[in-house]
C-alpha atoms as a PDB file:
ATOM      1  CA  UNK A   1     -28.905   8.977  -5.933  1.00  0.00           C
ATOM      2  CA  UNK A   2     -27.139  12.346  -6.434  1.00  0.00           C
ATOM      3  CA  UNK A   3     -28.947  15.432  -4.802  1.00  0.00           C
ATOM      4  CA  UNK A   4     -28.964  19.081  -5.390  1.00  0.00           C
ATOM      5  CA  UNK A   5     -28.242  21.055  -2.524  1.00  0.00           C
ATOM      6  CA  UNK A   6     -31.729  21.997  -1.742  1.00  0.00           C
ATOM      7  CA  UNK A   7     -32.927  18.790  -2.286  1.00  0.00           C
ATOM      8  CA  UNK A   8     -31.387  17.615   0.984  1.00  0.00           C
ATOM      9  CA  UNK A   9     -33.793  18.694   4.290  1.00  0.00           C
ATOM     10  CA  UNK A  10     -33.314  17.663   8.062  1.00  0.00           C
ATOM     11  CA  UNK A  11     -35.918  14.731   7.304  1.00  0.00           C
ATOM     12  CA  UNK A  12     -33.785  13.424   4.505  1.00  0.00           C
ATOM     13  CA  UNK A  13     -30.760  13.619   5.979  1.00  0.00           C
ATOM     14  CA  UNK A  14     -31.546  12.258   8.796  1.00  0.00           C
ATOM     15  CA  UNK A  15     -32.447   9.263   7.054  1.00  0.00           C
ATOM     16  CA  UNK A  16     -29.602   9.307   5.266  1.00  0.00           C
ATOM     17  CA  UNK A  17     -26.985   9.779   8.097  1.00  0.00           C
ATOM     18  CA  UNK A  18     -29.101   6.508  10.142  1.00  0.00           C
ATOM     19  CA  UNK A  19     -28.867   4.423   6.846  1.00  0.00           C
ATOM     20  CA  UNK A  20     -25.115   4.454   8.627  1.00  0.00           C
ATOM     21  CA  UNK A  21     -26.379   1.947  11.611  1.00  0.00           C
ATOM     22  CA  UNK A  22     -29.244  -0.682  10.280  1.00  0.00           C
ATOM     23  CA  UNK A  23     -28.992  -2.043  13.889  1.00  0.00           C
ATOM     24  CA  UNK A  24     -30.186   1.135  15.052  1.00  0.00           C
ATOM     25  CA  UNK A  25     -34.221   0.456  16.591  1.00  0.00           C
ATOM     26  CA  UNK A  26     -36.988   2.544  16.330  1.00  0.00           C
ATOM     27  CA  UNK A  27     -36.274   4.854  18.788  1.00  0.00           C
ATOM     28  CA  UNK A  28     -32.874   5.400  18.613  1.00  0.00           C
ATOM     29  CA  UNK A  29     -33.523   6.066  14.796  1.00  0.00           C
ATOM     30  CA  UNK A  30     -36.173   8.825  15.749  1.00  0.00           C
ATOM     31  CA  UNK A  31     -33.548  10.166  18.600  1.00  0.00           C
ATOM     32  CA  UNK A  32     -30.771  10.620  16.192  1.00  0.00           C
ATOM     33  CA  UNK A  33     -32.902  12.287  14.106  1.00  0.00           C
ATOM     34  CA  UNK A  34     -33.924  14.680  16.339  1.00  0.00           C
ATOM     35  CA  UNK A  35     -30.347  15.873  16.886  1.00  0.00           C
ATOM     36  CA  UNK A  36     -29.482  15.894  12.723  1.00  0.00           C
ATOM     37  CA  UNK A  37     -28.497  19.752  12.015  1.00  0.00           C
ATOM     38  CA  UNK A  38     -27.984  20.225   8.358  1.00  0.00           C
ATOM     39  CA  UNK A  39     -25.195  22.810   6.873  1.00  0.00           C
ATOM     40  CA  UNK A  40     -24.494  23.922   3.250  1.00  0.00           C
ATOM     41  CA  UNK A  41     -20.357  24.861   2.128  1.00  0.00           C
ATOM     42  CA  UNK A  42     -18.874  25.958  -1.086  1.00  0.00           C
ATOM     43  CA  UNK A  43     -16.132  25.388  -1.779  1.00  0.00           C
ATOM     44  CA  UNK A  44     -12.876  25.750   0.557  1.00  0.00           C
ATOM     45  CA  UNK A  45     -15.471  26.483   3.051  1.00  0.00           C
ATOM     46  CA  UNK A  46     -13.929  24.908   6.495  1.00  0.00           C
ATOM     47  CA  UNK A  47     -16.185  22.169   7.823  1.00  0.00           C
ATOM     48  CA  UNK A  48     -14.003  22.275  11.330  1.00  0.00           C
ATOM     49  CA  UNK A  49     -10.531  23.380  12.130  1.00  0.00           C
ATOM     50  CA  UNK A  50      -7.302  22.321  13.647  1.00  0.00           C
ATOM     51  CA  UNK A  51      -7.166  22.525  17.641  1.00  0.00           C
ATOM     52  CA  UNK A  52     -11.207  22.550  17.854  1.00  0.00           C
ATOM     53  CA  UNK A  53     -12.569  20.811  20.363  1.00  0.00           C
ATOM     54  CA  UNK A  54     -14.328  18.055  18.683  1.00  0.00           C
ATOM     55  CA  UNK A  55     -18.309  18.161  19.462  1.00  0.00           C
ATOM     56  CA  UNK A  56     -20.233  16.512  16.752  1.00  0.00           C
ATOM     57  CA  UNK A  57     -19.971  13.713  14.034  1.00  0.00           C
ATOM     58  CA  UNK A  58     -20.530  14.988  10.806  1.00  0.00           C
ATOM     59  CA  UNK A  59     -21.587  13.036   7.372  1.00  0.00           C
ATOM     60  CA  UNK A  60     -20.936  13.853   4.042  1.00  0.00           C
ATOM     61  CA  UNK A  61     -24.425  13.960   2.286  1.00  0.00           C
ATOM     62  CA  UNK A  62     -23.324  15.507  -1.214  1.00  0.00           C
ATOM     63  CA  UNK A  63     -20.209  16.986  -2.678  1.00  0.00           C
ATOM     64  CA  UNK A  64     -16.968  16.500  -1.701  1.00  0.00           C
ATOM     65  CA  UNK A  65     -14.509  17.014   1.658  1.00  0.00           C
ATOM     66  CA  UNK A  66     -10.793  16.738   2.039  1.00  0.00           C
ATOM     67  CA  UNK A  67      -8.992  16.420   5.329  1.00  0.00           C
ATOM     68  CA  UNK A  68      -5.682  18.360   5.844  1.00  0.00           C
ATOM     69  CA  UNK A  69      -3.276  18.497   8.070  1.00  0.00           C
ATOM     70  CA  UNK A  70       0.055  20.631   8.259  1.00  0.00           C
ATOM     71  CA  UNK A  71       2.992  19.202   6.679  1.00  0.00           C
ATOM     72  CA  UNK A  72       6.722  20.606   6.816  1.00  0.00           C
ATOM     73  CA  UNK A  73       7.636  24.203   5.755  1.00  0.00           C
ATOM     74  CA  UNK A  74       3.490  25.275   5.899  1.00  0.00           C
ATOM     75  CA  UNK A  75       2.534  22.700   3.115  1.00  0.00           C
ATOM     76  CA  UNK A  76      -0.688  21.161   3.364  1.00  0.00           C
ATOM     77  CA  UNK A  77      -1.141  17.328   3.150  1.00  0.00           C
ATOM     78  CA  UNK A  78      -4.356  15.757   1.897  1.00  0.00           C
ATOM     79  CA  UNK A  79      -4.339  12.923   3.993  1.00  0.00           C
ATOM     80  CA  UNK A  80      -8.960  11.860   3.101  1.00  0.00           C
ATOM     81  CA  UNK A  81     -10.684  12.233   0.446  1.00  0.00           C
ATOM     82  CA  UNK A  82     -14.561  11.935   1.720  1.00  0.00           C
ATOM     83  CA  UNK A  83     -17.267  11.053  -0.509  1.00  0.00           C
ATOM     84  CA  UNK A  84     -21.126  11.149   0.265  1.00  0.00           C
ATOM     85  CA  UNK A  85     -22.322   8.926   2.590  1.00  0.00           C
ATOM     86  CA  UNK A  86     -19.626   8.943   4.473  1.00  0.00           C
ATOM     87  CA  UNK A  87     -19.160   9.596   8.597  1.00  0.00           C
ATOM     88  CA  UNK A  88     -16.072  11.758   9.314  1.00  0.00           C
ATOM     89  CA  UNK A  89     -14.580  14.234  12.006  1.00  0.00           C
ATOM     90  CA  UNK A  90     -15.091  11.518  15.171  1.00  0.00           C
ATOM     91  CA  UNK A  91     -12.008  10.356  15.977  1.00  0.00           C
ATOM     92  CA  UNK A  92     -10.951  13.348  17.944  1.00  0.00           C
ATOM     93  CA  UNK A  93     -13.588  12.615  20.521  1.00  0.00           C
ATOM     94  CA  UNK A  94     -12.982   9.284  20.771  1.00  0.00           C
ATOM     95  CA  UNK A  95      -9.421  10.207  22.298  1.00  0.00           C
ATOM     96  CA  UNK A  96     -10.201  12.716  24.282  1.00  0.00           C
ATOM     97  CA  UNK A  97      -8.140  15.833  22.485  1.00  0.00           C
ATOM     98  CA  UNK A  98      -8.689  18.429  20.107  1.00  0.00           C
ATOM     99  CA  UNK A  99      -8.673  18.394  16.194  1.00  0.00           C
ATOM    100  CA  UNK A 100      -5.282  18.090  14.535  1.00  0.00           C
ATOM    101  CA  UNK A 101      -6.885  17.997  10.975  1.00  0.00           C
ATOM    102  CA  UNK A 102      -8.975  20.555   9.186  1.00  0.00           C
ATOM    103  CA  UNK A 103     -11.777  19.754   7.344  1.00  0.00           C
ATOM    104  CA  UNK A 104     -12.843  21.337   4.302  1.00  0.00           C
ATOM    105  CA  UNK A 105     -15.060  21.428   0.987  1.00  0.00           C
ATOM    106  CA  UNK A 106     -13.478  20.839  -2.342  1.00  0.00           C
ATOM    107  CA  UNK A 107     -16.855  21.617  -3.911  1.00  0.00           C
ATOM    108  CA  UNK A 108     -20.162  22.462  -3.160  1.00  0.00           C
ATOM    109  CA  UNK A 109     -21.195  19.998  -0.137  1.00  0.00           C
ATOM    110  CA  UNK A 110     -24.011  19.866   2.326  1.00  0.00           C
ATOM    111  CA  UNK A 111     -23.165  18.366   5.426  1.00  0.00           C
ATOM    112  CA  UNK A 112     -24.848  16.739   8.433  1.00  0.00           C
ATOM    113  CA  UNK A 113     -23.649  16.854  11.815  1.00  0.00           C
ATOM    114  CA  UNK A 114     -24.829  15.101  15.370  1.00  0.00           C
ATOM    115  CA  UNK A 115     -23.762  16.071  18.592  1.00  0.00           C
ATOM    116  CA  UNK A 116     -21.035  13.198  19.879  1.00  0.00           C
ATOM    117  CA  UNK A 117     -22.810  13.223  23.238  1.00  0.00           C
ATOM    118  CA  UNK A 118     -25.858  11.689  21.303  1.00  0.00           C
ATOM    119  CA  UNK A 119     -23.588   9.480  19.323  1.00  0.00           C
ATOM    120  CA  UNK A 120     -21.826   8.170  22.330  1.00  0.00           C
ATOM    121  CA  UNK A 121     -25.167   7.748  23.873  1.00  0.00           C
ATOM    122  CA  UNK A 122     -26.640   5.381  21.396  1.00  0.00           C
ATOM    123  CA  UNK A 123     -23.515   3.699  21.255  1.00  0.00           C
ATOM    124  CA  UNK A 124     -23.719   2.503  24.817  1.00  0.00           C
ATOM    125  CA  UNK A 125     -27.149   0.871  23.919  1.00  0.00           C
ATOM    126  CA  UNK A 126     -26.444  -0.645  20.819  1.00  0.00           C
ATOM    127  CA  UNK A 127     -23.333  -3.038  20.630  1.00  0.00           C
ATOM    128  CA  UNK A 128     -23.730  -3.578  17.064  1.00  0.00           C
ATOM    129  CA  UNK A 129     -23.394   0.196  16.298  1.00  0.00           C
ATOM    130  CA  UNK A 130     -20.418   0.486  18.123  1.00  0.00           C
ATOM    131  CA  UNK A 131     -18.485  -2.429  15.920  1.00  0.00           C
ATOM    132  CA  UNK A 132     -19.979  -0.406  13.133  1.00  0.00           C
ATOM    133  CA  UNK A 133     -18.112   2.664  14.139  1.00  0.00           C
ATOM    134  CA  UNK A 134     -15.239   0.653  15.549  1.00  0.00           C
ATOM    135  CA  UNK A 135     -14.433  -1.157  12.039  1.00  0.00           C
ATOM    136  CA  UNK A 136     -14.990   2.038   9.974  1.00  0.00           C
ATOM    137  CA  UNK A 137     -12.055   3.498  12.225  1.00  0.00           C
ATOM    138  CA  UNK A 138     -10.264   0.000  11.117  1.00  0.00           C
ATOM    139  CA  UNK A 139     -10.953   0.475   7.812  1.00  0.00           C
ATOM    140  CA  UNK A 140      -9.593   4.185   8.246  1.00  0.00           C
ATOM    141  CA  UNK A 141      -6.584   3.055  10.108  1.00  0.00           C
ATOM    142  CA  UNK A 142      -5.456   0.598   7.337  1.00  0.00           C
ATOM    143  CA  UNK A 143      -5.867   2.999   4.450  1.00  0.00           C
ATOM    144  CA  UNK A 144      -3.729   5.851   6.478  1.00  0.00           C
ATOM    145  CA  UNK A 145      -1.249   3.225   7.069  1.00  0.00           C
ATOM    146  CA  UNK A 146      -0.955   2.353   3.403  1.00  0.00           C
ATOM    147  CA  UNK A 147      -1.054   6.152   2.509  1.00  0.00           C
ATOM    148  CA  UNK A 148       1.638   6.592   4.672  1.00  0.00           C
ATOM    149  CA  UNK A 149       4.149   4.036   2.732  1.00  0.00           C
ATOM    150  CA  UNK A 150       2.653   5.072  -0.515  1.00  0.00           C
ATOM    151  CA  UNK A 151       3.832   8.860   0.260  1.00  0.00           C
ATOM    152  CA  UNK A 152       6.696   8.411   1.933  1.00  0.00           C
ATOM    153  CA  UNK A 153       8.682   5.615  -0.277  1.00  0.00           C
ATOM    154  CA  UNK A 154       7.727   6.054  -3.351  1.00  0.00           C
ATOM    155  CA  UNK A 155       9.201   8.173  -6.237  1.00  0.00           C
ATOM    156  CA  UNK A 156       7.103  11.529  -7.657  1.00  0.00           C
ATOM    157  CA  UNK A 157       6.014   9.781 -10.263  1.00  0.00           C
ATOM    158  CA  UNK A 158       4.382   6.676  -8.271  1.00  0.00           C
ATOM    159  CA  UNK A 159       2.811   9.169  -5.787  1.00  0.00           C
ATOM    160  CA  UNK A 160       1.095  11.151  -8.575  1.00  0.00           C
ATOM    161  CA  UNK A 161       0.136   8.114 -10.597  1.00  0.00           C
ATOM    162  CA  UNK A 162      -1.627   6.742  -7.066  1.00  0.00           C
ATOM    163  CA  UNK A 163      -3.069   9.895  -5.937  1.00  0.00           C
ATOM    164  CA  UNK A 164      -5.068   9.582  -9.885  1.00  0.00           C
ATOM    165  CA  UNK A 165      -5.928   6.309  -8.998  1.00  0.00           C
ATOM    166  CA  UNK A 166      -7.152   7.151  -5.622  1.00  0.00           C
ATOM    167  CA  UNK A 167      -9.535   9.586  -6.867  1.00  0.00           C
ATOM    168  CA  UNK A 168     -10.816   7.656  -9.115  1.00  0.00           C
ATOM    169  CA  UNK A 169     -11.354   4.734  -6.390  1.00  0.00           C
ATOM    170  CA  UNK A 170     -12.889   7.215  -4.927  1.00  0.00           C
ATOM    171  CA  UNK A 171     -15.135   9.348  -6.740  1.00  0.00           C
ATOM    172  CA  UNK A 172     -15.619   7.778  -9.786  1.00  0.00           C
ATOM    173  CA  UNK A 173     -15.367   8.410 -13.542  1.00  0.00           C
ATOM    174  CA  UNK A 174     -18.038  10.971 -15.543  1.00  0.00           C
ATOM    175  CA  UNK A 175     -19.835   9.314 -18.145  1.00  0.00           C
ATOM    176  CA  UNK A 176     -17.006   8.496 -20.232  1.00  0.00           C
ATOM    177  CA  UNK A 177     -15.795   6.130 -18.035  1.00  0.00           C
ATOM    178  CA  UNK A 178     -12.573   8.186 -18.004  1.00  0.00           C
ATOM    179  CA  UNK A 179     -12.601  11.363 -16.635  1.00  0.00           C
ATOM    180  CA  UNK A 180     -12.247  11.826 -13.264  1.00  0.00           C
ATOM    181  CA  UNK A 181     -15.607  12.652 -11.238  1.00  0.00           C
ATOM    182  CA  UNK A 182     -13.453  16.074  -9.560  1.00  0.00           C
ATOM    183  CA  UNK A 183     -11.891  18.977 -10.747  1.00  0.00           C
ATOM    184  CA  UNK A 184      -8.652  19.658  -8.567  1.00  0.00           C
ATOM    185  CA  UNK A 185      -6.103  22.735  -8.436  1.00  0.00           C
ATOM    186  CA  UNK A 186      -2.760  21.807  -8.884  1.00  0.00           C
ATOM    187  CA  UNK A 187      -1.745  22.528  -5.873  1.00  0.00           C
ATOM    188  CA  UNK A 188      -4.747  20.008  -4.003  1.00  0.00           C
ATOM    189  CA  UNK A 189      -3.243  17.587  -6.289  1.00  0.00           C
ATOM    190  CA  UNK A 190       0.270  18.285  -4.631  1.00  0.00           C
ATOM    191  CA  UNK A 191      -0.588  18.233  -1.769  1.00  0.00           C
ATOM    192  CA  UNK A 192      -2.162  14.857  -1.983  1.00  0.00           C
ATOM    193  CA  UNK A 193       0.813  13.542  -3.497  1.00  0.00           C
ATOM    194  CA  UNK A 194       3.034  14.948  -1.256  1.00  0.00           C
ATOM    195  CA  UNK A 195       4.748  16.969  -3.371  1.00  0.00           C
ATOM    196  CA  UNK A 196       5.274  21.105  -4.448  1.00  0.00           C
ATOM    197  CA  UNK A 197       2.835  22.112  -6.850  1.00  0.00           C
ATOM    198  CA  UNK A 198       5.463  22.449  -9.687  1.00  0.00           C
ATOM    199  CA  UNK A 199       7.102  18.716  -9.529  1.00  0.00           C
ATOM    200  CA  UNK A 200       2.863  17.741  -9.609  1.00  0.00           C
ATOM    201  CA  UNK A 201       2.922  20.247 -12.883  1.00  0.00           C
ATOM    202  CA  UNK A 202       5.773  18.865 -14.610  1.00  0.00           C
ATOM    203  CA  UNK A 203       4.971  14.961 -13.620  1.00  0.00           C
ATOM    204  CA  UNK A 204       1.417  15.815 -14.808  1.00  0.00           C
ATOM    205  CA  UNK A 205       2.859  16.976 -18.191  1.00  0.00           C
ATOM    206  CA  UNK A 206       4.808  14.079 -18.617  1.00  0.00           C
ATOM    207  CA  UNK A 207       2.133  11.376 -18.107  1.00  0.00           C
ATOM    208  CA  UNK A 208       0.281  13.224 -20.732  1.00  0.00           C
ATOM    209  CA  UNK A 209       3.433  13.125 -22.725  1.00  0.00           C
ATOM    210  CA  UNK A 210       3.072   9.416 -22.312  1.00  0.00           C
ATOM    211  CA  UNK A 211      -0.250   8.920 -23.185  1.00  0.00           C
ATOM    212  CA  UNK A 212      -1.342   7.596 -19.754  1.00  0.00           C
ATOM    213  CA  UNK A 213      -3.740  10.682 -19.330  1.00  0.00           C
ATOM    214  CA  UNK A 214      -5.187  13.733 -21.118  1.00  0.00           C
ATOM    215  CA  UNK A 215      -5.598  17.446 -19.199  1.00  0.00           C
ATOM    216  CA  UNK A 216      -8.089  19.887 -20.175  1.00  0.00           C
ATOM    217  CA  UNK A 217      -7.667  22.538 -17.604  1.00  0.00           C
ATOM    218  CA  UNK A 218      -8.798  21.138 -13.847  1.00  0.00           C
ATOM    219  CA  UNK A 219     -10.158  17.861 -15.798  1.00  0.00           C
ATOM    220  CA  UNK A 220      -8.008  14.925 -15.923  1.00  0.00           C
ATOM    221  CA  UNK A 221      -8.922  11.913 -18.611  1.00  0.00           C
ATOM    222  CA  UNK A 222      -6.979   8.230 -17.457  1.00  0.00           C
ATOM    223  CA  UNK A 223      -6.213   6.923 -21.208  1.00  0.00           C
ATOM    224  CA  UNK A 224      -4.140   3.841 -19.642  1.00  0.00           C
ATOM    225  CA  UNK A 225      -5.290   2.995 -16.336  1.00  0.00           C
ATOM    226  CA  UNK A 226      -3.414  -0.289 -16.237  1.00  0.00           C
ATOM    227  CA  UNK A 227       0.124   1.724 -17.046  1.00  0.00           C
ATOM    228  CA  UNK A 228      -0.897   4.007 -14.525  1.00  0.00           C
ATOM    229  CA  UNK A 229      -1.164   1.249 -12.144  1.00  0.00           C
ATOM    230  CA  UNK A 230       2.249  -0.325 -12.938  1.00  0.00           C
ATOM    231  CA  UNK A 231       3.779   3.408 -12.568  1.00  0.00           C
ATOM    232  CA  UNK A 232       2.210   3.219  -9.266  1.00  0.00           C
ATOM    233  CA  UNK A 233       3.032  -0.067  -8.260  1.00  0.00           C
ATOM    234  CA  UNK A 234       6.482   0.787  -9.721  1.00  0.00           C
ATOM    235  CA  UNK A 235       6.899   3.469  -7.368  1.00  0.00           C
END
């Protein structure tokens, strides 16, 4: 169910950040809770930074986050794309080190966050939450490793045509059951694809010039998703 921003107090996001772990009893629901600290961004606000020291889980509630980190010659990479209800900005603790992404809102987002000490704590009581976590790092693990080969071996046009089809995995169409459920800059849409901002401009241009999509300013309409898909598979 979609929220506005104010729709989302501590109560309901608390609830909606322990819908995460249906394992979790009574108590530890209530304790979690407790520690639930709601926060509001718009957007390109930075959830955290590169090099912080990494002190709470946080959990998209509404909106949208990317995580970036530095690529070659100060160009950013997109390497997530996080969509509400989703847990994010963990793994850092887990290994003991700082940050070396930054974290921050593509849109209007509200944001939950739970210290990792209370986390951590819970975790030590309840096996099944910690597979939980464990396989959603799996799951994250597997993705980055296909992102990686997607990226780094494919053409420009494959990497644009699956950074479309990514978003659209991931966010969803509006109504039309075309257009693309976010509005990206050109250069966020570079810097998913792992290119510069004008080869994403001129490939963008020439899938419209093929008919596989339609642009009306930040909006992007898939006309022939299955074409898209073959570009992409293509590479």
């Amino acid at each position: 169910m979609p929220f506005r921003n104010n729709d989302i107090d501590k109560q309901t996001a608390a609830s909606m950040v322990c819908s995460l772990w249906p394992s979790l009893t009574e108590d530890q629901r209530a304790f979690i809770s407790d520690q639930v600290t709601v926060s509001r961004f718009q957007r390109n606000d930075i959830v955290y930074r590169k090099t912080d020291t990494p002190c709470s889980m946080y959990v998209l509630l509404h909106g949208k986050v990317k995580v970036v980190i530095d690529g070659v010659g100060g160009r950013n990479q997109i390497i997530r794309a996080i969509k509400p209800v989703e847990m994010f900005g963990y793994r850092a603790y887990f290994a003991n080190a700082s940050h070396r992404s930054t974290a921050t809102a593509f849109e209007s987002s509200v944001v939950a966050s739970v210290p990792m000490e209370a986390i951590e704590s819970v975790m030590r009581e309840n096996p099944l939450m910690s597979l939980q976590v464990v396989r959603h790092l799996s799951v994250l693990l597997g993705q980055s490793d296909d992102r990686t080969v997607n990226l780094t071996q494919k053409h420009i046009r494959g990497r644009l045509a699956e950074a479309i089809l990514f978003l659209k995995d991931n966010y969803g169409v509006e109504e039309d059951g075309r257009t693309l459920n976010i509005y990206l800059s050109r250069e966020d849409l570079a810097n998913l694809s792992n290119m510069t901002t004008s080869n994403a401009i001129r490939t963008l241009s020439m899938f419209s010039s093929e008919n596989l999509i339609a642009i009306d300013g930040k909006k992007i309409r898939i006309l022939e998703e299955a074409q898209l898909r073959k570009v992409s598979k293509m590479g």
